[in-house]
PDB file of N, CA and C in Angstrom:
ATOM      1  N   UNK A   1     -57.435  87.341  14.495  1.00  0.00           N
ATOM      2  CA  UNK A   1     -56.018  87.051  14.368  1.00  0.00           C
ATOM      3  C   UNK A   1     -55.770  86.403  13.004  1.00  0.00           C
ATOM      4  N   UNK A   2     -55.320  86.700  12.411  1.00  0.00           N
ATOM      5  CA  UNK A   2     -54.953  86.249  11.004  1.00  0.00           C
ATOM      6  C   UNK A   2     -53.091  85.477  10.986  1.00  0.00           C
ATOM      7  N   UNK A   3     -53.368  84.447  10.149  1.00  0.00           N
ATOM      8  CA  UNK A   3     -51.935  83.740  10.341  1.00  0.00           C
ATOM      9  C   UNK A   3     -51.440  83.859   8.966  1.00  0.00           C
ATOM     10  N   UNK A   4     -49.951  84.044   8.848  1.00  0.00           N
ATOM     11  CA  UNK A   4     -49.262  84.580   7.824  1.00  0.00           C
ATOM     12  C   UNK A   4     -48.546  83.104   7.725  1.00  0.00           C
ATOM     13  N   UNK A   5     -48.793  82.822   6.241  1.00  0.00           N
ATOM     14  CA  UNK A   5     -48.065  81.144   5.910  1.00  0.00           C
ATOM     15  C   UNK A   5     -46.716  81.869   5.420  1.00  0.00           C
ATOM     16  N   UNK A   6     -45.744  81.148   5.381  1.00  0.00           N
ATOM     17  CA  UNK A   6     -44.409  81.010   4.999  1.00  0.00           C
ATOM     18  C   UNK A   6     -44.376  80.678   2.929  1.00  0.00           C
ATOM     19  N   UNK A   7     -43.611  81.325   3.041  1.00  0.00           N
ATOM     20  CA  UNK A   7     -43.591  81.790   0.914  1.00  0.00           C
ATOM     21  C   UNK A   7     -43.189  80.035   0.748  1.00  0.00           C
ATOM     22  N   UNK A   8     -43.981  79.770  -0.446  1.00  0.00           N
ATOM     23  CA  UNK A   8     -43.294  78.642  -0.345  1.00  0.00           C
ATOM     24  C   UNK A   8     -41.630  78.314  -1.188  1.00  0.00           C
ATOM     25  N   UNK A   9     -40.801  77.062  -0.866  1.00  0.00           N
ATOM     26  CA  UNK A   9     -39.462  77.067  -0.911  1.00  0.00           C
ATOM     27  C   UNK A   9     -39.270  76.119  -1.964  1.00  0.00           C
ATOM     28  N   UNK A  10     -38.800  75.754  -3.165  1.00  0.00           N
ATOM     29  CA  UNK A  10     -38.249  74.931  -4.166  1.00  0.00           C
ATOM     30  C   UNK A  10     -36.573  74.347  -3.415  1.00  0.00           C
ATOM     31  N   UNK A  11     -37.292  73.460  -3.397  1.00  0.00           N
ATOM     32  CA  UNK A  11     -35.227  73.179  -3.103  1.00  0.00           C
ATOM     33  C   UNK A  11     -35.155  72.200  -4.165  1.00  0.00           C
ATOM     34  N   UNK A  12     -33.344  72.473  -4.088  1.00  0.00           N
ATOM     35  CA  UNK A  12     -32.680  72.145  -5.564  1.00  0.00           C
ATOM     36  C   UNK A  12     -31.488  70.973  -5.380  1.00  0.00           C
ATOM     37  N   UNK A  13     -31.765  69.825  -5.560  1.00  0.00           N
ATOM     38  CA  UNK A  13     -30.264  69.333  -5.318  1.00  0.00           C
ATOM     39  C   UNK A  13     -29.698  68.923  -6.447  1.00  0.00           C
ATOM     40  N   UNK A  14     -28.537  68.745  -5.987  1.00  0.00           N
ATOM     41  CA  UNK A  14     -26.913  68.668  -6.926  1.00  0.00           C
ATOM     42  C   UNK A  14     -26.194  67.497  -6.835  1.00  0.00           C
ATOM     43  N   UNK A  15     -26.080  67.045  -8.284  1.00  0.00           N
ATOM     44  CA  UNK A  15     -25.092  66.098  -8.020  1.00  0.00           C
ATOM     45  C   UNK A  15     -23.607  66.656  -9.048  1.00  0.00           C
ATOM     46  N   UNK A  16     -22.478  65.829  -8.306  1.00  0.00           N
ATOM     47  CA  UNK A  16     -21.543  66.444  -8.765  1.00  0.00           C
ATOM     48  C   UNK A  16     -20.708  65.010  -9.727  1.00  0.00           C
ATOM     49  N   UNK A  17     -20.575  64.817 -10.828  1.00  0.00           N
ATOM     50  CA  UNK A  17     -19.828  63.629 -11.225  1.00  0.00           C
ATOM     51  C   UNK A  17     -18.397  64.324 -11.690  1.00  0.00           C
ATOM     52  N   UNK A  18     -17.442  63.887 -11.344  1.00  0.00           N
ATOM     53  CA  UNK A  18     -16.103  63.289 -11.832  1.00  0.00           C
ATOM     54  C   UNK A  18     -15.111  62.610 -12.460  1.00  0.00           C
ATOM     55  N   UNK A  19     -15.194  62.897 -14.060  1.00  0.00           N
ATOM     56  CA  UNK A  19     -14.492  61.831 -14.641  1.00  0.00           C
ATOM     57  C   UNK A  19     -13.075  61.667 -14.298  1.00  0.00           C
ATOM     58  N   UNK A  20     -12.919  60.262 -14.028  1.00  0.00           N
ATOM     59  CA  UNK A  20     -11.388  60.072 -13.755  1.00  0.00           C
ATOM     60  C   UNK A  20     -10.650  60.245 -15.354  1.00  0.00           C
ATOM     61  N   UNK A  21      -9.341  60.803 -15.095  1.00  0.00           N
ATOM     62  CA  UNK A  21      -8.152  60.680 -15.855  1.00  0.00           C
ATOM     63  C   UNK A  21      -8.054  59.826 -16.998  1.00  0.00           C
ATOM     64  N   UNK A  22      -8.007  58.594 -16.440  1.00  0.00           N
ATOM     65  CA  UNK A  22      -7.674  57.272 -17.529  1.00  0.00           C
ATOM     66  C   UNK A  22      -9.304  56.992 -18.316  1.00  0.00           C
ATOM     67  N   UNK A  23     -10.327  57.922 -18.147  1.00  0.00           N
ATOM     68  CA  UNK A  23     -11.028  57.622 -18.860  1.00  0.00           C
ATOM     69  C   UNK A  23     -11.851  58.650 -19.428  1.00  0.00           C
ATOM     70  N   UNK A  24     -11.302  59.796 -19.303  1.00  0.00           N
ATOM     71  CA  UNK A  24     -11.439  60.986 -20.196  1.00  0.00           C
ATOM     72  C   UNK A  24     -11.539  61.153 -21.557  1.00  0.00           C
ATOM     73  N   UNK A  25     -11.262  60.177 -22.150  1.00  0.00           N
ATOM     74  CA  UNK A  25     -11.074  59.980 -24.228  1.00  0.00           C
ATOM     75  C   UNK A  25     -12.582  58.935 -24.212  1.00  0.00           C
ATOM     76  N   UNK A  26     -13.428  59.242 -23.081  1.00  0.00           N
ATOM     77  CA  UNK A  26     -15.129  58.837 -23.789  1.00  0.00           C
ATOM     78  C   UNK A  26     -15.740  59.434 -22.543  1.00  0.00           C
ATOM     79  N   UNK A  27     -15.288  60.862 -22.844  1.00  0.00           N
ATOM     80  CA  UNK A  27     -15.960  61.874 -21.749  1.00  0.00           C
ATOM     81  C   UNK A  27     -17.711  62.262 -22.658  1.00  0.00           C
ATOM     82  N   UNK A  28     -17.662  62.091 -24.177  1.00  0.00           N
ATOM     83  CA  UNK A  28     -18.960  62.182 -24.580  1.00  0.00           C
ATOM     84  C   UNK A  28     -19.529  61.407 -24.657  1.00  0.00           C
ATOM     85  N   UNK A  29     -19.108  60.204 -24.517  1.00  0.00           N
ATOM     86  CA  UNK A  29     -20.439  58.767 -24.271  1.00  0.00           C
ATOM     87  C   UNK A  29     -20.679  58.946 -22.640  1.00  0.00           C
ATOM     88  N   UNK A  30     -20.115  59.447 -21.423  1.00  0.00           N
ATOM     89  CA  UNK A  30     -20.182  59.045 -20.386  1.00  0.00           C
ATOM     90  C   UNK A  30     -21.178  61.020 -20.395  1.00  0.00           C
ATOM     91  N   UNK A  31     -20.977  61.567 -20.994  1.00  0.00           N
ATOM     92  CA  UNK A  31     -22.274  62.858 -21.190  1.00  0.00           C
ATOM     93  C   UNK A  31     -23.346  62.199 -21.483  1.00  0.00           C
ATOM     94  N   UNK A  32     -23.462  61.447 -22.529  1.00  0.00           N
ATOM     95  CA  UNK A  32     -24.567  61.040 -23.013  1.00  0.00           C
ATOM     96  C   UNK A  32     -25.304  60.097 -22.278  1.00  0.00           C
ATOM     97  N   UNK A  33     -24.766  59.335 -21.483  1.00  0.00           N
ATOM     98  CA  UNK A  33     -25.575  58.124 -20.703  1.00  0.00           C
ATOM     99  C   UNK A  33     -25.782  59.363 -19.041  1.00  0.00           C
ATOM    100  N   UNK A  34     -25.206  60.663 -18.212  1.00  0.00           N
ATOM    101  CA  UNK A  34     -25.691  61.088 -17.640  1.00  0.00           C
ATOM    102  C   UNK A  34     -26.923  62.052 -18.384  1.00  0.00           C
ATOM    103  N   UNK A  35     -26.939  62.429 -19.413  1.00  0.00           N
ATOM    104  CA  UNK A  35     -28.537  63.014 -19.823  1.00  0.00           C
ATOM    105  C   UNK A  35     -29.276  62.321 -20.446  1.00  0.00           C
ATOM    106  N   UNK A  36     -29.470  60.790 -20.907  1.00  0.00           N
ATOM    107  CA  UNK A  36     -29.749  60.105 -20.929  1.00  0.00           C
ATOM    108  C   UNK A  36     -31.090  59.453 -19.573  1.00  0.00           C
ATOM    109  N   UNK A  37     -30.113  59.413 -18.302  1.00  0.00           N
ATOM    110  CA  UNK A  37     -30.389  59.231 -17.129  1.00  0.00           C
ATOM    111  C   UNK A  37     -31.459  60.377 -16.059  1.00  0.00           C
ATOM    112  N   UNK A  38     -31.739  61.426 -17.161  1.00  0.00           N
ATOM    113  CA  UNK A  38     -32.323  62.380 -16.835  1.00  0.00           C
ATOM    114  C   UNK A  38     -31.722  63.708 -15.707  1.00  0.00           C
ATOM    115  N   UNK A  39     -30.463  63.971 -15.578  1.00  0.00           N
ATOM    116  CA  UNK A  39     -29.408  64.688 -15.167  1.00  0.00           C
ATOM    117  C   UNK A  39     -29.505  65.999 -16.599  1.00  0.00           C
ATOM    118  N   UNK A  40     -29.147  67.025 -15.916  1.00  0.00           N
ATOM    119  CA  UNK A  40     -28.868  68.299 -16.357  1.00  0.00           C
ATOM    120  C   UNK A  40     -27.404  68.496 -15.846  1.00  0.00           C
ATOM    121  N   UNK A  41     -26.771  68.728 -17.508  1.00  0.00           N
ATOM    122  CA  UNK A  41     -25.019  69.141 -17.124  1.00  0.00           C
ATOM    123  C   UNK A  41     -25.293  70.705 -17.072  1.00  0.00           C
ATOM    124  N   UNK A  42     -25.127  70.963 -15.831  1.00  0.00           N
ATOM    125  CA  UNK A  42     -25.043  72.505 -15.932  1.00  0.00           C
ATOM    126  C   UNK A  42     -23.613  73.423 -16.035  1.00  0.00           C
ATOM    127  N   UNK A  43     -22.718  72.694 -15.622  1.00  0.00           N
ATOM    128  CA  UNK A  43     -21.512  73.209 -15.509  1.00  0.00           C
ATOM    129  C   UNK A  43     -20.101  72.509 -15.678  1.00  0.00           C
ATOM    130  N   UNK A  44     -19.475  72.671 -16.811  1.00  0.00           N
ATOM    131  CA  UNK A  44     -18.546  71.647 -17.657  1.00  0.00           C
ATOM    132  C   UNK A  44     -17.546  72.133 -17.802  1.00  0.00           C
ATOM    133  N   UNK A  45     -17.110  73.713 -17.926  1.00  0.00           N
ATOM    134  CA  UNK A  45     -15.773  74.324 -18.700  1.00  0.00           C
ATOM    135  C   UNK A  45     -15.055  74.655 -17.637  1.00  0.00           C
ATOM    136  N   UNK A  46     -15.404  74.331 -16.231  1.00  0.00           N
ATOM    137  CA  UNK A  46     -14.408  75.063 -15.728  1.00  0.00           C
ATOM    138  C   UNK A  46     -13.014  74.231 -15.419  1.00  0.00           C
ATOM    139  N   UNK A  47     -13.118  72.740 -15.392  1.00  0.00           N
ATOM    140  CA  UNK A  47     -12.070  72.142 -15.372  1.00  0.00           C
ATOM    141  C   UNK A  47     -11.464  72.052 -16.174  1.00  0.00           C
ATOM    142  N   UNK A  48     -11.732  72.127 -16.943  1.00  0.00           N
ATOM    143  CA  UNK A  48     -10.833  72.241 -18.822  1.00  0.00           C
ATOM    144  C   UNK A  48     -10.347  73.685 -18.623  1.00  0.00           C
ATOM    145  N   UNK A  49     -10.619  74.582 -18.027  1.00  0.00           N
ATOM    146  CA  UNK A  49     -10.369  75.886 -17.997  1.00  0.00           C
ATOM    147  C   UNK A  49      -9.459  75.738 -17.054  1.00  0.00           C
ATOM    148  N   UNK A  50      -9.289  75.434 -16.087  1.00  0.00           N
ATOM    149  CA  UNK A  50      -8.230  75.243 -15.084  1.00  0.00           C
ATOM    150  C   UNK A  50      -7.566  74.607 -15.481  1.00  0.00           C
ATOM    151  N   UNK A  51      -7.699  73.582 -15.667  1.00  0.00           N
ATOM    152  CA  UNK A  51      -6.663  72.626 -16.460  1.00  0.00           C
ATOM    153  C   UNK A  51      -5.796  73.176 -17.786  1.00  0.00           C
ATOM    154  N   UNK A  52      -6.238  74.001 -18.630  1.00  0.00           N
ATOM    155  CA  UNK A  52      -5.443  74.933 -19.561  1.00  0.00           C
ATOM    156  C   UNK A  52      -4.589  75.856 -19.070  1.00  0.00           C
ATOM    157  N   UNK A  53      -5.545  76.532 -17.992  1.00  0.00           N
ATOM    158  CA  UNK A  53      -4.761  78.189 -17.995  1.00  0.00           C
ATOM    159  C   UNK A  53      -4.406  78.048 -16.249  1.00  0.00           C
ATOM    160  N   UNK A  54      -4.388  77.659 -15.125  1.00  0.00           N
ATOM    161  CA  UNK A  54      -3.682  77.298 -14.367  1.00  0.00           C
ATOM    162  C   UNK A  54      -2.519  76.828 -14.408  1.00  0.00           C
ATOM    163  N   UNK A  55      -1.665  78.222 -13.567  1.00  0.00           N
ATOM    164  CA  UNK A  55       0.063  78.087 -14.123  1.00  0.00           C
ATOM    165  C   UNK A  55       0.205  77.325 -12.753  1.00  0.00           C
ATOM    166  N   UNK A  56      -0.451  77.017 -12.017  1.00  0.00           N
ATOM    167  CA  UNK A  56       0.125  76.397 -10.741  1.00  0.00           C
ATOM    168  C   UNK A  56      -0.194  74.875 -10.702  1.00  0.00           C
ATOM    169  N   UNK A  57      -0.637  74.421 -12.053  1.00  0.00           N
ATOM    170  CA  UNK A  57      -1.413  72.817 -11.892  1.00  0.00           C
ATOM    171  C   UNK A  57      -0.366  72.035 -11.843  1.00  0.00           C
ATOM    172  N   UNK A  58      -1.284  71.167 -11.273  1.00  0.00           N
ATOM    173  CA  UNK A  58       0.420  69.893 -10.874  1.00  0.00           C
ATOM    174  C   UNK A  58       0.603  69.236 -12.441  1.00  0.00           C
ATOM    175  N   UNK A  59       1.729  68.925 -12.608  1.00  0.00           N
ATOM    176  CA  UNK A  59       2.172  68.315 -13.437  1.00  0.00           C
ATOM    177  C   UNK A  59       1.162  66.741 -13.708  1.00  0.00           C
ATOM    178  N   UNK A  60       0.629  65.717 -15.022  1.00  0.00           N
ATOM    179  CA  UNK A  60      -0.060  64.584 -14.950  1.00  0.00           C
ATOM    180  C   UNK A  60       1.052  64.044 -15.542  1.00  0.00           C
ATOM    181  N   UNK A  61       0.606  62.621 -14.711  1.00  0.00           N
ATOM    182  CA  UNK A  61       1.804  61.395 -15.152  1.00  0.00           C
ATOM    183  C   UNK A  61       0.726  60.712 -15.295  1.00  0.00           C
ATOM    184  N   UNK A  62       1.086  59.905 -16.230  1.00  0.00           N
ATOM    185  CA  UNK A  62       0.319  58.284 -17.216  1.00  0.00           C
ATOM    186  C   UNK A  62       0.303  56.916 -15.804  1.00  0.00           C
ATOM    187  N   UNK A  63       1.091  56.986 -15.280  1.00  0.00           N
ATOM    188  CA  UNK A  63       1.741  55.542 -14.418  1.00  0.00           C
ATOM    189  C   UNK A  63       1.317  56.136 -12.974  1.00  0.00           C
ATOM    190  N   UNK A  64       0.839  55.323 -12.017  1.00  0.00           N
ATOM    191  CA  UNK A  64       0.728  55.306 -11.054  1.00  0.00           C
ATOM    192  C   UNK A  64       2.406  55.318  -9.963  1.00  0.00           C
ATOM    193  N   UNK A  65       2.570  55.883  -9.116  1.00  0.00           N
ATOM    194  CA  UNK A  65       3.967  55.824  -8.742  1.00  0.00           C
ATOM    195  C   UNK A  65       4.327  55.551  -7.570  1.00  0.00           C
ATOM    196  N   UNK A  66       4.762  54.619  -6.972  1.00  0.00           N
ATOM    197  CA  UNK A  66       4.909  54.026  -5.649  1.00  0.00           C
ATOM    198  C   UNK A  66       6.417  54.170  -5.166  1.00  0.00           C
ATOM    199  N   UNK A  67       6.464  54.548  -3.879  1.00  0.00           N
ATOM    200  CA  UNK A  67       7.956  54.421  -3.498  1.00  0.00           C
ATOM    201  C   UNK A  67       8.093  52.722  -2.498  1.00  0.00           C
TER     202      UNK A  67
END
């Protein structure tokens, strides 16, 4: 009887960071301290890409707005 092992599996995890709004004008120092930290930016243009060419994006306001 011969036993057949299973291929072996690499798993990959992901982290996802989020720069907030009000601190977007040192989006390349806050690059530099995640690869720094040993993080791989793999994927960067698509919010700038949405954010350009998305005719449906909500409008940004500066001020927080409370009723």
């Amino acid at each position: 009887m011969e036993l057949s092992m299973p291929p072996p599996q690499i798993y990959v995890e992901k982290t996802l960071a989020i720069i907030k709004p009000d601190i977007v004008d040192k989006e390349e120092e806050i690059q530099d301290i995640i690869l720094r930290s040993g993080f791989t930016i793999v994927q960067i243009w698509l919010a700038d890409w949405l954010l350009k060419n998305n005719p449906n994006k909500p409008k940004l306001c500066h001020h927080p707005v409370a009723e």
